[in-house]
N, C-alpha and C. Protein backbone atom coordinates (compact mmCIF):
# COMPACT_ATOMS: atom_id res chain seq x y z
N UNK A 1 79.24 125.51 -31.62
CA UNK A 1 78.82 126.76 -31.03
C UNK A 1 78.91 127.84 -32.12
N UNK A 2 78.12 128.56 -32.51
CA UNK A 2 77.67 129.47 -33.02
C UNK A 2 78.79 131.23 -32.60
N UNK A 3 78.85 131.46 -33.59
CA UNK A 3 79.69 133.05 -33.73
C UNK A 3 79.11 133.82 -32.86
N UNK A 4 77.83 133.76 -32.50
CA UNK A 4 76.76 134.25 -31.57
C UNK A 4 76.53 134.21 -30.82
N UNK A 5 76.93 132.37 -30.14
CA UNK A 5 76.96 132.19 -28.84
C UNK A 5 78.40 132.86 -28.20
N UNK A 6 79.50 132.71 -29.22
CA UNK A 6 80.70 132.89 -28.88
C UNK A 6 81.02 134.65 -28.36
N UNK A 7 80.63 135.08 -28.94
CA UNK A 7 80.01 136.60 -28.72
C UNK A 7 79.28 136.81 -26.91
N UNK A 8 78.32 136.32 -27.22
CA UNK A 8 77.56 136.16 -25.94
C UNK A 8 78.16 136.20 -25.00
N UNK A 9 78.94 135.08 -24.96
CA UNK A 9 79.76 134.07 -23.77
C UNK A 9 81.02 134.94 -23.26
N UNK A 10 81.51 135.63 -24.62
CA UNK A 10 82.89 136.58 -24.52
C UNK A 10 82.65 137.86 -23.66
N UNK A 11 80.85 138.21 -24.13
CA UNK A 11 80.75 140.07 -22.90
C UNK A 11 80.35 138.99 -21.75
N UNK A 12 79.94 138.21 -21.39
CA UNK A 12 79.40 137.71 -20.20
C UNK A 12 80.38 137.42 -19.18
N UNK A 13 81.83 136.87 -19.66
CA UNK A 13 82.67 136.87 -19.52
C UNK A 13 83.56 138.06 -18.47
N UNK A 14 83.47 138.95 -19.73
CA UNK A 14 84.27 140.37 -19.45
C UNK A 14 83.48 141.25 -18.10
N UNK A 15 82.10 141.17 -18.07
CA UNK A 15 81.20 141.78 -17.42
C UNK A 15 81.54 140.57 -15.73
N UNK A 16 81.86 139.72 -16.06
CA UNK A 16 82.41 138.87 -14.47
C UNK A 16 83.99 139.39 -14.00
N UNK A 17 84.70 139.05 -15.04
CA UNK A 17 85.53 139.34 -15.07
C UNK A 17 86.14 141.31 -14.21
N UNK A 18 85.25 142.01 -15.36
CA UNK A 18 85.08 143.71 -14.37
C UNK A 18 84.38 143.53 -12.85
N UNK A 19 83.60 143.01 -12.87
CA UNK A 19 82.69 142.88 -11.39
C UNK A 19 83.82 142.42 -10.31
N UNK A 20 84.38 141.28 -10.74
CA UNK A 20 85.42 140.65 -9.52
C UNK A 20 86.52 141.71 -9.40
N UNK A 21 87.21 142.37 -10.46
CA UNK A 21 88.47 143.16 -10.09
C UNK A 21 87.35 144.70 -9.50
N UNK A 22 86.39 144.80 -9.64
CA UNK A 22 86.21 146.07 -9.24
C UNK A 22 85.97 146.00 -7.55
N UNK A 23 85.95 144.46 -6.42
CA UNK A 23 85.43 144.16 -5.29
C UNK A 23 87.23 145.01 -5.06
N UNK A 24 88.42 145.05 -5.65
CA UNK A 24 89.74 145.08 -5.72
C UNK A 24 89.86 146.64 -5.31
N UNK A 25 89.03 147.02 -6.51
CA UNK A 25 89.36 148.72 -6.57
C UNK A 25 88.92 149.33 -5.52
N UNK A 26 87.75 149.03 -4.68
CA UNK A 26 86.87 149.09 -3.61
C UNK A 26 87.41 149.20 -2.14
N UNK A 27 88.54 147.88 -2.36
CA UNK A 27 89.38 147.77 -1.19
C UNK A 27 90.26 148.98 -1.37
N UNK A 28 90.54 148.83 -2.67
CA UNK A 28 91.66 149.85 -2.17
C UNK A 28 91.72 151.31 -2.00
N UNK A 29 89.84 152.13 -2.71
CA UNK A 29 89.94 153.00 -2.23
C UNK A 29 89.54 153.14 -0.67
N UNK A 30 89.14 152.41 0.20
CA UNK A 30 88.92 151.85 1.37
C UNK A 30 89.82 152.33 2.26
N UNK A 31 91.32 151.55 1.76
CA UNK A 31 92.15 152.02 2.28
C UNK A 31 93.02 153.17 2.25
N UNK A 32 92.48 154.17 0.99
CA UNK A 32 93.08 155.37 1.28
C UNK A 32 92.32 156.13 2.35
N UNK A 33 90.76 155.98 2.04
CA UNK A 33 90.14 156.82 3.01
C UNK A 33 90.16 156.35 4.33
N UNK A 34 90.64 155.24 4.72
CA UNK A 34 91.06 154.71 6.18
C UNK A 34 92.45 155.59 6.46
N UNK A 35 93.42 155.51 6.21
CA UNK A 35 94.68 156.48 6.07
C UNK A 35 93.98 158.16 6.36
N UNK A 36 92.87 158.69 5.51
CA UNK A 36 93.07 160.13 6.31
C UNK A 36 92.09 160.13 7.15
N UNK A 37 90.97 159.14 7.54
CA UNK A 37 90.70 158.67 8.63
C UNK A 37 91.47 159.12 9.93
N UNK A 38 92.58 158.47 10.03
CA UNK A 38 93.43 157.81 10.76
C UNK A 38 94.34 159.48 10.72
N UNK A 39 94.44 160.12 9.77
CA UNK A 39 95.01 161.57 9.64
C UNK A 39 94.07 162.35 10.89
N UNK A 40 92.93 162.75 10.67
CA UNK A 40 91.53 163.47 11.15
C UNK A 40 91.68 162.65 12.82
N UNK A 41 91.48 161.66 12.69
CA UNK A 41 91.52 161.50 14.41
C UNK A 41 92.58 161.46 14.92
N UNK A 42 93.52 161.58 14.66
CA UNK A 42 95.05 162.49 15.12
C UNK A 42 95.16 163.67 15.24
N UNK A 43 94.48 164.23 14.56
CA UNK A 43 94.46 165.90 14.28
C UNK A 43 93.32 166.20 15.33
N UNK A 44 92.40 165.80 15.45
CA UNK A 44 91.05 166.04 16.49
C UNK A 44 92.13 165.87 17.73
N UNK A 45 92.34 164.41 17.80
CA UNK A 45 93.07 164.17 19.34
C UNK A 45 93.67 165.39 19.71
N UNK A 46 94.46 166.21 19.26
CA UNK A 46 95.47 167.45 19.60
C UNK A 46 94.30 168.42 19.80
N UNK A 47 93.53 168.53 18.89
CA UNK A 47 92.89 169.51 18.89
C UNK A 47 92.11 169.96 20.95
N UNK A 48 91.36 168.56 20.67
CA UNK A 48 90.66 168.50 22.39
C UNK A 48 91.75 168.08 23.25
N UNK A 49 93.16 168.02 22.99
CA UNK A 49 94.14 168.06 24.49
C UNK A 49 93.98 169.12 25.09
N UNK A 50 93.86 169.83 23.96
CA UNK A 50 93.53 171.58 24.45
C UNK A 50 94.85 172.38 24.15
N UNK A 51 95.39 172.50 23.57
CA UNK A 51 96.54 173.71 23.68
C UNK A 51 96.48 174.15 22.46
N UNK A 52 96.19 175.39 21.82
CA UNK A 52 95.39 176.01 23.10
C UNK A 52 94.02 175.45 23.03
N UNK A 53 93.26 175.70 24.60
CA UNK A 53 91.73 175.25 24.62
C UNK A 53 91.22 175.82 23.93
N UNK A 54 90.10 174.57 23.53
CA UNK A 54 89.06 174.98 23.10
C UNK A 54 87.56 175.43 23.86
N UNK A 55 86.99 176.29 23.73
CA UNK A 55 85.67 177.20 24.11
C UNK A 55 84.96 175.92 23.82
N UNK A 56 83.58 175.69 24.87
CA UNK A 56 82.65 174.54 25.12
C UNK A 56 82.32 174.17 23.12
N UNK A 57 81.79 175.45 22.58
CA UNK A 57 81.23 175.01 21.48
C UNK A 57 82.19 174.30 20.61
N UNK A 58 84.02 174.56 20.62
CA UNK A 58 84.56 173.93 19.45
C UNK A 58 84.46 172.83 20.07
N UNK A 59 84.59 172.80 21.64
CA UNK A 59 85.24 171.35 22.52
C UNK A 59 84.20 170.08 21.72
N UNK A 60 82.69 170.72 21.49
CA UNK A 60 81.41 170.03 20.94
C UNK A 60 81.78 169.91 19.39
N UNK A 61 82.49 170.67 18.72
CA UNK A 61 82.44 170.49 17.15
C UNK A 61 83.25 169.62 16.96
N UNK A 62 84.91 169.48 17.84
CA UNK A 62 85.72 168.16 17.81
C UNK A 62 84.72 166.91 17.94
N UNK A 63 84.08 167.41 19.35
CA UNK A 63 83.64 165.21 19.82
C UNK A 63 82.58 165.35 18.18
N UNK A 64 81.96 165.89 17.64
CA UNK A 64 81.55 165.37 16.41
C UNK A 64 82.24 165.01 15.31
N UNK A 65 83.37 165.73 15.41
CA UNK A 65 83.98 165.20 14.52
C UNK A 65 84.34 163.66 14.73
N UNK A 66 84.82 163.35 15.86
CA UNK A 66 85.78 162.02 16.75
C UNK A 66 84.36 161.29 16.51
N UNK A 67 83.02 161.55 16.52
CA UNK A 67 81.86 160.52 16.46
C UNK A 67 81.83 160.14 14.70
N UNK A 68 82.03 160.98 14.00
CA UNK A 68 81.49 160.94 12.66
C UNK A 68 83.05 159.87 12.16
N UNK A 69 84.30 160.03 12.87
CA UNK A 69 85.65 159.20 12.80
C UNK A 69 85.36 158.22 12.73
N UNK A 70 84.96 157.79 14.47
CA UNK A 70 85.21 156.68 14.84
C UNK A 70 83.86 155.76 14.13
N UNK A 71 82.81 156.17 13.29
CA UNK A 71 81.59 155.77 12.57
C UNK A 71 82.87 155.04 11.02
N UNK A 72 83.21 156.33 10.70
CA UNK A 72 83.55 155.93 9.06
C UNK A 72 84.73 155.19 9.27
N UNK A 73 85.66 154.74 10.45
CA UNK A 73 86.11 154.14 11.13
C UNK A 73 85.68 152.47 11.04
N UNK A 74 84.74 152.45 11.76
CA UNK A 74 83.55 151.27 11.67
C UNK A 74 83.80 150.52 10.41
N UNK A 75 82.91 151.67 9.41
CA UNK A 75 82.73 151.20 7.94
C UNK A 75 83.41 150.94 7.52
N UNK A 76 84.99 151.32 7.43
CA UNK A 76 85.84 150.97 6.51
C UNK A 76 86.36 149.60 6.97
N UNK A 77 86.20 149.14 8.25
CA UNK A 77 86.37 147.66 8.74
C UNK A 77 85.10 146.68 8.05
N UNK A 78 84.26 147.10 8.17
CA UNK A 78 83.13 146.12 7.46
C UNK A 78 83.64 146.44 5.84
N UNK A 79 84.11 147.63 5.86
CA UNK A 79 84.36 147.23 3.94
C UNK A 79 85.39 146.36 3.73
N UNK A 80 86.30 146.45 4.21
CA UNK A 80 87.62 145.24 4.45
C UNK A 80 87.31 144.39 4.89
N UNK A 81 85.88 143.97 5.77
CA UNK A 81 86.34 142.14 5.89
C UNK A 81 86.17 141.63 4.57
N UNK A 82 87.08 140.18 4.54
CA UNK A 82 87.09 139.75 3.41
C UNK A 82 85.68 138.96 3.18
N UNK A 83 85.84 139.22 1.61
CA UNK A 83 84.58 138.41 1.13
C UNK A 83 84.95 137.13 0.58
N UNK A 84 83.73 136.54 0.45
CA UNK A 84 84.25 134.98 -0.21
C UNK A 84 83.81 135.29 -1.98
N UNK A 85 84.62 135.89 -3.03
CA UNK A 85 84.09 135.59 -4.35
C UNK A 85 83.93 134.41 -5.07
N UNK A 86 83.02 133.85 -5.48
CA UNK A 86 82.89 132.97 -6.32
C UNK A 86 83.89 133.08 -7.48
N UNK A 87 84.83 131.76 -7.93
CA UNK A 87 85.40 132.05 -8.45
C UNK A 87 85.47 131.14 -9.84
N UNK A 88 86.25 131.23 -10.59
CA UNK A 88 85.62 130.16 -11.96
C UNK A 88 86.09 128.86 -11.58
N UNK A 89 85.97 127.59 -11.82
CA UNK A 89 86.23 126.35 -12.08
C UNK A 89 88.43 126.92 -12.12
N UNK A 90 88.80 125.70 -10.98
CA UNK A 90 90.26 125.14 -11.02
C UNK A 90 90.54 124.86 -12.54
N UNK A 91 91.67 124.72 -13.11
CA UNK A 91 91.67 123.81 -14.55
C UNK A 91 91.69 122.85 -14.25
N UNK A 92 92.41 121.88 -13.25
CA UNK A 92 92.34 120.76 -13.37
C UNK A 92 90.99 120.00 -12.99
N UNK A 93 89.91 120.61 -12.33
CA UNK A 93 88.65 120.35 -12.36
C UNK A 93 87.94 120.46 -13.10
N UNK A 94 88.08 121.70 -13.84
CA UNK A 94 87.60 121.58 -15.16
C UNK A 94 87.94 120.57 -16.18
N UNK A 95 89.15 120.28 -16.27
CA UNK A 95 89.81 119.44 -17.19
C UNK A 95 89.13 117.96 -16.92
N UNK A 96 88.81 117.88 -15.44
CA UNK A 96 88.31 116.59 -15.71
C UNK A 96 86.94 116.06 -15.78
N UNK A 97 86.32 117.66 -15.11
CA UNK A 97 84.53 117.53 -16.13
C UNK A 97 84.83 117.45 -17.63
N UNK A 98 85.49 118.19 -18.15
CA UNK A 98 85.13 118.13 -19.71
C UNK A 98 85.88 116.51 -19.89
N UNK A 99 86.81 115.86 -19.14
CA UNK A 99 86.80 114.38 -19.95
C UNK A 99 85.81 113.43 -19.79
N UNK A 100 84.69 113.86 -18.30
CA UNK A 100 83.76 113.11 -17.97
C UNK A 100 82.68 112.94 -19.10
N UNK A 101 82.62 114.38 -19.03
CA UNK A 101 81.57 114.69 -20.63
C UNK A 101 81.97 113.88 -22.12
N UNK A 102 83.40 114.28 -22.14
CA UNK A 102 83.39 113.34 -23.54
C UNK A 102 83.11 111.89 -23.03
N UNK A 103 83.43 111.31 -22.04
CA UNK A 103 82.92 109.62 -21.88
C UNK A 103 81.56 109.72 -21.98
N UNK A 104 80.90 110.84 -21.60
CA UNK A 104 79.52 110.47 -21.80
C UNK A 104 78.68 110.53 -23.08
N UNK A 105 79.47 111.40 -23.66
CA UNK A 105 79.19 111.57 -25.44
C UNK A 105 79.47 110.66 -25.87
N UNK A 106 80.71 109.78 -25.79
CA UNK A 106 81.16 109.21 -26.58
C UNK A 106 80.71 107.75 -26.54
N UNK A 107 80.08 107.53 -25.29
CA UNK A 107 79.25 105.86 -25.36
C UNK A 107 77.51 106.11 -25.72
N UNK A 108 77.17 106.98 -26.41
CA UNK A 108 76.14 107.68 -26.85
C UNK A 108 75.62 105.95 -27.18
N UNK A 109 74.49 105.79 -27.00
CA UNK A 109 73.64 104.78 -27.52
C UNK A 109 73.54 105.16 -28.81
N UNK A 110 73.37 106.28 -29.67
CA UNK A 110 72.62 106.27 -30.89
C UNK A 110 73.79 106.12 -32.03
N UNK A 111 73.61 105.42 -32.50
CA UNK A 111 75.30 104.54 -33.27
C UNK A 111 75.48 105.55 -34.56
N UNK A 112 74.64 106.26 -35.10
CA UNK A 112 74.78 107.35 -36.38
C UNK A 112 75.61 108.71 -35.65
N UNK A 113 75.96 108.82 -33.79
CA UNK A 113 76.82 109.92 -33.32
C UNK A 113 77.99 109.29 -33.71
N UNK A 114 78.57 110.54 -34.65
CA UNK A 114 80.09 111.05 -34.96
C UNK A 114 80.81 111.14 -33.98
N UNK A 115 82.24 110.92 -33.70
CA UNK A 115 83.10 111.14 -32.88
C UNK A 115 82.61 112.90 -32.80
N UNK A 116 82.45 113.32 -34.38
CA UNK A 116 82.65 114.96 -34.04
C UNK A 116 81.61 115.39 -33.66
N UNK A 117 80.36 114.70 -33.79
CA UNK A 117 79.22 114.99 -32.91
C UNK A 117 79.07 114.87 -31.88
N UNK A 118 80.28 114.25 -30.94
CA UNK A 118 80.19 113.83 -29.66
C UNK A 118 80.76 115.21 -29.35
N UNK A 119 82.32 115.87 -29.87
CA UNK A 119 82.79 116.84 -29.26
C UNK A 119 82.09 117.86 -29.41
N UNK A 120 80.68 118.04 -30.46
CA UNK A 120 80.03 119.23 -30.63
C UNK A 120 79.10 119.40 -29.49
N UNK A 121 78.67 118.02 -29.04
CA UNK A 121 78.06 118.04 -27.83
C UNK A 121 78.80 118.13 -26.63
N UNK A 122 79.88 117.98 -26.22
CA UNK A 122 80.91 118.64 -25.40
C UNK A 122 80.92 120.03 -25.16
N UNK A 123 81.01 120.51 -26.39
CA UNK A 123 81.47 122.13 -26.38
C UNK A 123 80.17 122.40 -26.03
N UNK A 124 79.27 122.28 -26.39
CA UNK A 124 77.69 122.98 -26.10
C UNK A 124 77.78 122.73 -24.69
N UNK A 125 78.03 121.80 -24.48
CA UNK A 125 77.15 121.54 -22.91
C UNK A 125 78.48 122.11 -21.97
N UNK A 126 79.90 122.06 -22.55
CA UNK A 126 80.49 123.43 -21.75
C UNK A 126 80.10 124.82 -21.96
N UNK A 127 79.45 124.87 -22.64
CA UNK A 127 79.10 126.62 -23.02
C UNK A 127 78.31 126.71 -22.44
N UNK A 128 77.16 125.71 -22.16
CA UNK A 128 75.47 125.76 -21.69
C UNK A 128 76.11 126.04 -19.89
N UNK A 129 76.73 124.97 -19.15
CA UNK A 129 77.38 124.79 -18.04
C UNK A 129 78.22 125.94 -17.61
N UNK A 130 79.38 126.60 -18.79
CA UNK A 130 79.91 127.71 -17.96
C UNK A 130 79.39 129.39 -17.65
N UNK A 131 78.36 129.51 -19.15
CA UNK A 131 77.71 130.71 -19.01
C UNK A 131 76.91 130.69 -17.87
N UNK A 132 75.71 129.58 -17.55
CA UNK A 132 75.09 129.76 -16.45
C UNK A 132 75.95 129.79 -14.69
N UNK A 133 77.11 129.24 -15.19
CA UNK A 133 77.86 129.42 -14.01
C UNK A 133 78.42 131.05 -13.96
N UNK A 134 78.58 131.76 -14.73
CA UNK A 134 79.29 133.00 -15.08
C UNK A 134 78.35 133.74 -14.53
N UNK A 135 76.71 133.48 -15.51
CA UNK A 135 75.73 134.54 -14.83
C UNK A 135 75.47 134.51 -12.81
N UNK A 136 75.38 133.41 -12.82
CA UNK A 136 75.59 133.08 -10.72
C UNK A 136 76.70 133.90 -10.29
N UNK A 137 77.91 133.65 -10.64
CA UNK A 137 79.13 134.00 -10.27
C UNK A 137 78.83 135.49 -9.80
N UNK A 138 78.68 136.48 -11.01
CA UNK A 138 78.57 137.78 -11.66
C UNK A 138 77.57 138.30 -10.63
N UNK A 139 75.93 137.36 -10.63
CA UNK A 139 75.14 137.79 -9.51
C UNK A 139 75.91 137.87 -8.04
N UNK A 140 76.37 137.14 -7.58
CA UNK A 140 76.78 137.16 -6.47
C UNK A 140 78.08 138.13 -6.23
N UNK A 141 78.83 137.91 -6.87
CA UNK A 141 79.79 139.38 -6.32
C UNK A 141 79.32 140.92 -6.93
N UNK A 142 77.97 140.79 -7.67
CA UNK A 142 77.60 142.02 -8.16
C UNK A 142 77.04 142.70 -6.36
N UNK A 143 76.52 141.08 -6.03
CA UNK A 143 75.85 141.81 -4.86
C UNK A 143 76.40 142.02 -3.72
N UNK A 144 77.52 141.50 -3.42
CA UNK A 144 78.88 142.11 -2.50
C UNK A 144 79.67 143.20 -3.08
N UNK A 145 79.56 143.77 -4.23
CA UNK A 145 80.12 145.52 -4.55
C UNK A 145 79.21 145.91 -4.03
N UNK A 146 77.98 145.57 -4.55
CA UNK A 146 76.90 147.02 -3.91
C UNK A 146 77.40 147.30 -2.54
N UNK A 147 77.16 145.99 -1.44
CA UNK A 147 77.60 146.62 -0.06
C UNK A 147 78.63 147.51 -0.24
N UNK A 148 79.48 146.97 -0.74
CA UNK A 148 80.81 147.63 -0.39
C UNK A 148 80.69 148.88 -0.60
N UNK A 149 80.38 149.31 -2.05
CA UNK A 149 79.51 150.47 -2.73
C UNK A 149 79.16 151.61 -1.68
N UNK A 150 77.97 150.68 -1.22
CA UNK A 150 77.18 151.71 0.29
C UNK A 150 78.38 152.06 0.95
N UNK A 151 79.07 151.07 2.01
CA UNK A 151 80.09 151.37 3.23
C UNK A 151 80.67 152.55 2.54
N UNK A 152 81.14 152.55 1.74
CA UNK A 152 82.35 153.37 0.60
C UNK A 152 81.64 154.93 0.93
N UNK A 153 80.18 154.68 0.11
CA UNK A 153 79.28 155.90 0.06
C UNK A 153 79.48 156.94 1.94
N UNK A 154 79.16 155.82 2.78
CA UNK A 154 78.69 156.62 4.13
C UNK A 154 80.03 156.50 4.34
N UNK A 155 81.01 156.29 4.41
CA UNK A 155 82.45 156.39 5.07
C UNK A 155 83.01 157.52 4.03
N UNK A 156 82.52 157.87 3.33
CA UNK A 156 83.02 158.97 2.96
C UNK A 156 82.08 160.57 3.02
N UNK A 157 80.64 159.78 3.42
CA UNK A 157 80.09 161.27 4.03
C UNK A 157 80.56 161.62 5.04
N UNK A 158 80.94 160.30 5.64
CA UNK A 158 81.31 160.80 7.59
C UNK A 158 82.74 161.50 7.68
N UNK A 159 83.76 160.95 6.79
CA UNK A 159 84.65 161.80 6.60
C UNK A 159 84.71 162.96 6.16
N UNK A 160 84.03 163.25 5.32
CA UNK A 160 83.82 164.72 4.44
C UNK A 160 83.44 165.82 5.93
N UNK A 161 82.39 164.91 6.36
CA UNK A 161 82.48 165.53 7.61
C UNK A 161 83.16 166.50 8.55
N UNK A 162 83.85 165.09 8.84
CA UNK A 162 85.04 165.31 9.70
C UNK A 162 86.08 166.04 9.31
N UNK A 163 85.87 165.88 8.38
CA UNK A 163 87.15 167.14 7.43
C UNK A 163 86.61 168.53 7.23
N UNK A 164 85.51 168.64 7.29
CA UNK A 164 85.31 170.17 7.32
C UNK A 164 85.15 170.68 8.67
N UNK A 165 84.58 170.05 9.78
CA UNK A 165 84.56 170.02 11.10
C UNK A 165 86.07 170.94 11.51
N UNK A 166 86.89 169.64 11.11
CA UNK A 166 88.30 169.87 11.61
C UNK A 166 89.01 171.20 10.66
N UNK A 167 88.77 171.88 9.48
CA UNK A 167 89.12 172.69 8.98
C UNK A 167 88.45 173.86 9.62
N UNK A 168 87.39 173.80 10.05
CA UNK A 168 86.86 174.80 10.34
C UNK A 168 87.50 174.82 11.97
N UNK A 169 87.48 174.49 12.78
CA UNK A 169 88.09 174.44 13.98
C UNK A 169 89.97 175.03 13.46
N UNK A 170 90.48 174.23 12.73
CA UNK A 170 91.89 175.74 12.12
C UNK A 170 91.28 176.47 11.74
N UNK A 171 90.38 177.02 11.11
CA UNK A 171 90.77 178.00 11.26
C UNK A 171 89.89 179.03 12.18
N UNK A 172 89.12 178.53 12.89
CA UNK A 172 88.95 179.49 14.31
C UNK A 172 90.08 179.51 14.78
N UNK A 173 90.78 177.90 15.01
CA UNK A 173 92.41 178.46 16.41
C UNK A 173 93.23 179.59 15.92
N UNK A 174 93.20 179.41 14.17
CA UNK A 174 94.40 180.63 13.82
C UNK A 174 93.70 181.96 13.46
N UNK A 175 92.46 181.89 13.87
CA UNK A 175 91.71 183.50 13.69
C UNK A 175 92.06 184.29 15.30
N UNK A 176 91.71 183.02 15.81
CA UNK A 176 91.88 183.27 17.60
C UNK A 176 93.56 183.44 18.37
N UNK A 177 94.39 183.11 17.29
CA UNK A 177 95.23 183.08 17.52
C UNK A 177 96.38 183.93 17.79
């Protein structure tokens, strides 16, 4: 294998490698914005018990808020179910494709193959075998961030929402107050 392929193989690598820990980072900002989620429809709940009441129009600016909640609510459950990532080759599965491969190099019909031409054909055809497995891999959880991506995107308009909703409702109660 070539300095070039080795290169190749190393960002292709790193670029799977970032993709899978970033499905990580996703969850977990997920779960902060589930937490003030979970703040905001506590704070609404008090708000429409009524003490003090609220006038028809805030009584209407809460239930939007509690709709735009219980929405980014939603989303942050579809962003948390778990996904299935593709993940690299076990070692010990690996370990025992690559001995399959050398048996198959190594009873080579053509009697001028080198032992070291057998392992050069090993390494190639693991390099040929794991990059194209890397690029699949990479496709497929590239395309489970995006979702997540989106949910992330609208669960945090609906909150932004709800958070100005609910700020603005304090401070009518403490203007009115």
């Amino acid at each position: 294998m070539t300095e070039y392929d080795k290169e190749i193989e190393t960002f292709i690598e790193k670029q799977d490698e970032t993709e899978f820990n970033l499905g990580d980072t996703l969850d977990v900002k997920t779960s902060i914005a589930l937490i003030v989620v979970t703040f905001l429809a506590t704070q609404s709940a008090e708000f429409l018990k009524g003490n003090p009441p609220l006038t028809p129009c805030w009584h209407d600016v809460q239930l939007a808020s509690v709709l735009c909640l219980v929405l980014a609510g939603l989303l942050a459950i579809l962003e948390l179910v778990p996904r299935k990532y593709n993940l690299p080759m076990a070692p010990d599965d690996f370990l025992g494709w690559v001995d399959k491969l050398e048996k198959y190099y190594e009873q080579s019909p053509d009697p001028k193959q080198s032992t070291a031409d057998a392992k050069e054909s090993v390494l190639a055809e693991i390099h040929r075998r794991e990059t194209e497995k890397i690029k699949i891999r990479f496709a497929k959880n590239r395309r489970a961030n995006e979702r997540k991506s989106c949910l992330i995107e609208w669960l945090f308009r609906l909150t932004m929402a709800a958070l100005v909703l609910n700020l603005v409702t304090l401070v009518r109660l403490w203007w009115q107050g």
